[in-house]
C-alpha atoms as a PDB file:
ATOM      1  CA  UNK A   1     -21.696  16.323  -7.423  1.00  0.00           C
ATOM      2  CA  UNK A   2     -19.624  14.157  -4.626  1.00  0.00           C
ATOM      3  CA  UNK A   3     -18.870  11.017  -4.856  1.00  0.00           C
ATOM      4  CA  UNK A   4     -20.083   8.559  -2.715  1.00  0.00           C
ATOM      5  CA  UNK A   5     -18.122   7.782   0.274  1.00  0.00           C
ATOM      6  CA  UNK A   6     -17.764   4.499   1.714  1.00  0.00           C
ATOM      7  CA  UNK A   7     -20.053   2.921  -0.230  1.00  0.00           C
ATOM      8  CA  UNK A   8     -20.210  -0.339   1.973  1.00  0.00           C
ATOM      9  CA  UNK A   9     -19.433  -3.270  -1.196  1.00  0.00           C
ATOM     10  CA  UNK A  10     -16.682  -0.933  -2.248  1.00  0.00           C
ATOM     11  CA  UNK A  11     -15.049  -0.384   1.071  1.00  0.00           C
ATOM     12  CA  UNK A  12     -15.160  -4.003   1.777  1.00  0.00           C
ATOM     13  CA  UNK A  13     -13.216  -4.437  -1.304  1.00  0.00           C
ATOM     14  CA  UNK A  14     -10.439  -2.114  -0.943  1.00  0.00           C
ATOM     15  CA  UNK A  15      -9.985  -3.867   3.018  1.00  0.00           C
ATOM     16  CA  UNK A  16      -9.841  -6.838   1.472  1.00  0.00           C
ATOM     17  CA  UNK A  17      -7.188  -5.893  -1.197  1.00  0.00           C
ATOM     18  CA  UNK A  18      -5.453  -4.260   1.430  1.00  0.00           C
ATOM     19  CA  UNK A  19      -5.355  -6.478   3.721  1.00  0.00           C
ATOM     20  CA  UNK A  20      -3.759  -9.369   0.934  1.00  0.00           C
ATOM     21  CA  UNK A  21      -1.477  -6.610   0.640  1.00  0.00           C
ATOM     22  CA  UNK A  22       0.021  -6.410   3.859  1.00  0.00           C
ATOM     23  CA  UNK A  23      -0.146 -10.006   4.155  1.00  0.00           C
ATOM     24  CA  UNK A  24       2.309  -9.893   0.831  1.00  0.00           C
ATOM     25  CA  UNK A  25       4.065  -7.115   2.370  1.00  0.00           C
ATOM     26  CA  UNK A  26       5.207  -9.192   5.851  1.00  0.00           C
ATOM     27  CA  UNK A  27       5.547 -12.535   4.139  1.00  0.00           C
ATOM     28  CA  UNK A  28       7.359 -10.941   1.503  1.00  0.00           C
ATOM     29  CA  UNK A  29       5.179 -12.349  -1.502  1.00  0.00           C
ATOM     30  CA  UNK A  30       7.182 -10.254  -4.084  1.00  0.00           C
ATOM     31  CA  UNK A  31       4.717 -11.501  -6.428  1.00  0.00           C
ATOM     32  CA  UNK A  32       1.767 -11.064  -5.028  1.00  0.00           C
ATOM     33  CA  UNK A  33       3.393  -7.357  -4.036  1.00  0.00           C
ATOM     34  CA  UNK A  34       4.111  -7.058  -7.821  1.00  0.00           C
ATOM     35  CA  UNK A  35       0.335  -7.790  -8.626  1.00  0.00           C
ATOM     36  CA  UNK A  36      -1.155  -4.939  -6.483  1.00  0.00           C
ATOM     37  CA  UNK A  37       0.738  -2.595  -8.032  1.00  0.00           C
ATOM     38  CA  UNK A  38      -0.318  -0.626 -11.217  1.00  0.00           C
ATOM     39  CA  UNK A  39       2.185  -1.705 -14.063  1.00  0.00           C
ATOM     40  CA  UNK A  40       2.989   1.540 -14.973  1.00  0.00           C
ATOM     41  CA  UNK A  41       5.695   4.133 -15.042  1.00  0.00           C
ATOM     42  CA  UNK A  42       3.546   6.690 -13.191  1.00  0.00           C
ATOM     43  CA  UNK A  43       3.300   4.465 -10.461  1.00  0.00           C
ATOM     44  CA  UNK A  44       5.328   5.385  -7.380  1.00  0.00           C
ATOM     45  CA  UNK A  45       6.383   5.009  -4.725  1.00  0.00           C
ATOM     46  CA  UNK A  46       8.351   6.828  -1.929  1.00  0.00           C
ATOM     47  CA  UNK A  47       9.934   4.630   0.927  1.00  0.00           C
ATOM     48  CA  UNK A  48      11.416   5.299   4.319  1.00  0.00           C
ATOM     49  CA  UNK A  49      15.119   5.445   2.338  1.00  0.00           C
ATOM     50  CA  UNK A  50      14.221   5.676  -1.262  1.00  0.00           C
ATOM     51  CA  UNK A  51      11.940   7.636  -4.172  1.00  0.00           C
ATOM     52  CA  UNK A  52      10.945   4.870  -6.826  1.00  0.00           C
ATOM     53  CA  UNK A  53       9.559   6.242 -10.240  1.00  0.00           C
ATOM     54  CA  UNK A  54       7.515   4.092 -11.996  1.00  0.00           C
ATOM     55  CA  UNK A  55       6.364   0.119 -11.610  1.00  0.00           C
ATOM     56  CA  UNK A  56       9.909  -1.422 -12.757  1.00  0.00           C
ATOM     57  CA  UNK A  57      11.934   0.116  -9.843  1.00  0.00           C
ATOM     58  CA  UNK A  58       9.331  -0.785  -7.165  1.00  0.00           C
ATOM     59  CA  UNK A  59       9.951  -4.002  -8.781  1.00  0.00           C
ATOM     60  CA  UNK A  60      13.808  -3.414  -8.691  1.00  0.00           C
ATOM     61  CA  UNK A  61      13.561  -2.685  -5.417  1.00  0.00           C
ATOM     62  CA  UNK A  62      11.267  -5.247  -3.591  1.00  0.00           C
ATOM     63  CA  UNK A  63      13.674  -8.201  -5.248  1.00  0.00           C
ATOM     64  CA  UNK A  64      17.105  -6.215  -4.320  1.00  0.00           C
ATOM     65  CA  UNK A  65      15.501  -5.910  -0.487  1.00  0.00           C
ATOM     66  CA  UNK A  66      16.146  -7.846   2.787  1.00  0.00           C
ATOM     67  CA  UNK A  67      12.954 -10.610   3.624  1.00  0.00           C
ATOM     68  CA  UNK A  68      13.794  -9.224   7.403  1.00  0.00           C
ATOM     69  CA  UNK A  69      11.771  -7.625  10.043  1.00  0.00           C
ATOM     70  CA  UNK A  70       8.857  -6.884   7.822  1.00  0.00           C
ATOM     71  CA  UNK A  71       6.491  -8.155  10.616  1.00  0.00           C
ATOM     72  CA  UNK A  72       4.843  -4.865  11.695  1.00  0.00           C
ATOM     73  CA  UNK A  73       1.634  -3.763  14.230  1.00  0.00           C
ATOM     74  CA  UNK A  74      -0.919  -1.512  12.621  1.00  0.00           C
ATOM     75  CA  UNK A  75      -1.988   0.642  15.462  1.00  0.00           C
ATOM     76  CA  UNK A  76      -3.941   3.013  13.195  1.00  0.00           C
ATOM     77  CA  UNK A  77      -5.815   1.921  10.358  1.00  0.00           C
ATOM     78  CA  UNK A  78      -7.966   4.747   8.047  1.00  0.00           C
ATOM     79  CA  UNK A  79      -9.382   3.560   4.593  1.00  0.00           C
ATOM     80  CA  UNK A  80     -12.266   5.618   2.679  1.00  0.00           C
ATOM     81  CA  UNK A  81     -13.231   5.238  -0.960  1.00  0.00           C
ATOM     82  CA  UNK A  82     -14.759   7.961  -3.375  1.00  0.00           C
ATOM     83  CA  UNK A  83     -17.674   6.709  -5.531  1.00  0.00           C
ATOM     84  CA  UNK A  84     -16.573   2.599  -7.240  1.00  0.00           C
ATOM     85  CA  UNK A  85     -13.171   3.014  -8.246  1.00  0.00           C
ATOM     86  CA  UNK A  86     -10.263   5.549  -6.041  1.00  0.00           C
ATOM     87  CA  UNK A  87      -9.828   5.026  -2.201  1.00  0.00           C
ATOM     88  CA  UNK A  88      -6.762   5.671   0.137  1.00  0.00           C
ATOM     89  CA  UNK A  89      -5.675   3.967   2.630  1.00  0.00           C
ATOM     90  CA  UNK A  90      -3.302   5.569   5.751  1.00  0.00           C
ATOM     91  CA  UNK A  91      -1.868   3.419   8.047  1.00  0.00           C
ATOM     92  CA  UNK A  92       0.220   3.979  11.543  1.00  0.00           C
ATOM     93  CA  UNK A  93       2.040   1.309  12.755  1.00  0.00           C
ATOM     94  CA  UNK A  94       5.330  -0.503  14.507  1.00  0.00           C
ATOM     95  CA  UNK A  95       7.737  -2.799  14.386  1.00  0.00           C
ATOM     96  CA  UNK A  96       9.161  -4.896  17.471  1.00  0.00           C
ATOM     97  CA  UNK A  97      12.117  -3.316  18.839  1.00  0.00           C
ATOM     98  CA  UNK A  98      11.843  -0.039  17.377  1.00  0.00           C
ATOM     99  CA  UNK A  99      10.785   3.372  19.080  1.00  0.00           C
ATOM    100  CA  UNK A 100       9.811   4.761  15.932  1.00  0.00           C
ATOM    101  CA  UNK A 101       6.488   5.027  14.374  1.00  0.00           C
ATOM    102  CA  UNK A 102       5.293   4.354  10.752  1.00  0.00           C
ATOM    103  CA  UNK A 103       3.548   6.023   8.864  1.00  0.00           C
ATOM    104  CA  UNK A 104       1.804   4.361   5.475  1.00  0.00           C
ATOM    105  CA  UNK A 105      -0.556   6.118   2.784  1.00  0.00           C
ATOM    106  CA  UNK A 106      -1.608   4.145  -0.425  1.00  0.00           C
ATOM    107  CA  UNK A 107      -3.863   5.195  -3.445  1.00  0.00           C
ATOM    108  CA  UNK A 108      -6.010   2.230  -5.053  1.00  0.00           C
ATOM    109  CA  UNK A 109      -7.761   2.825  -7.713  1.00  0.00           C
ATOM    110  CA  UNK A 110     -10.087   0.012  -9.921  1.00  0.00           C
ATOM    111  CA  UNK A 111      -8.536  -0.899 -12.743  1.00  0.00           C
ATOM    112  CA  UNK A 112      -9.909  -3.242 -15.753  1.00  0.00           C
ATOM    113  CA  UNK A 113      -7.990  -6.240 -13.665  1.00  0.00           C
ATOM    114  CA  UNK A 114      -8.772  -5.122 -10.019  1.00  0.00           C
ATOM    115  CA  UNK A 115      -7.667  -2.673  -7.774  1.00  0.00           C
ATOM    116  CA  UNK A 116      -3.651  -1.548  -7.407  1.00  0.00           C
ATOM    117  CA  UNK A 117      -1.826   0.640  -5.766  1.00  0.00           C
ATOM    118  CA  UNK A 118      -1.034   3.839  -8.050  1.00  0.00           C
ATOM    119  CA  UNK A 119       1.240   5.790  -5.444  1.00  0.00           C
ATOM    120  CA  UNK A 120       1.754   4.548  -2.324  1.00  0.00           C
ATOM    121  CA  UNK A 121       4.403   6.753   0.696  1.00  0.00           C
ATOM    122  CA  UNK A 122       6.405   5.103   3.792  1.00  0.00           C
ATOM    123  CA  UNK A 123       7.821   7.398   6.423  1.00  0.00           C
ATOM    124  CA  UNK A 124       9.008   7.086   9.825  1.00  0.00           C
ATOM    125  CA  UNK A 125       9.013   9.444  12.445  1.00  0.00           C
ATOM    126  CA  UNK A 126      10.657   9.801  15.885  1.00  0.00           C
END
């Protein structure tokens, strides 16, 4: 059997959480980044420069990087979730100045203490 898709209270969730999320992301709330992401070292995450392996090298990474021109314009927004607990998210977007466009993909799933980012892929494209 599928799972439901889009089940409206759950899809309202996961915007929610990911909204917070970029709101960390361009503020640079390192903790509140640190929070949406699954403590765990099969988390990942693969950046625009960089392959992270596990929860304490995000971690690593989001201290060690520059608070600058994180303000960004999502121009393309997709979000669905399967049944309560997995959804992706799959964003498109650009930053001021730049020619190039971005290119996000996150995987939430519910966990005992609310949904986080398991795996999560930045890319940029001409």
């Amino acid at each position: 059997m599928d799972p439901a898709i889009n089940l409206p209270q759950v899809l309202a969730e996961v915007e929610a959480v990911f909204d917070e999320y970029e709101r960390a992301l361009t503020s640079n709330d390192v903790p509140a980044l640190d929070r949406l992401f699954w403590v765990s070292p099969h988390t990942l995450r693969y950046g625009a420069g960089e392959n992270l392996y596990g929860f304490e090298a995000i971690q690593a990474f989001r201290r060690g990087r520059p608070a600058n021109n994180l303000e960004r314009t999502i121009t393309a927004r997709a979000i669905t979730t399967f049944g309560q607990d997995f959804a992706v998210a799959n964003i498109e977007f650009r930053r001021e100045g730049s020619e190039r466009i971005g290119r996000q993909s996150q995987t939430w799933v519910r966990m005992t203490d609310g949904w986080r980012v398991v795996s999560a892929h930045v890319s940029l494209m001409s």
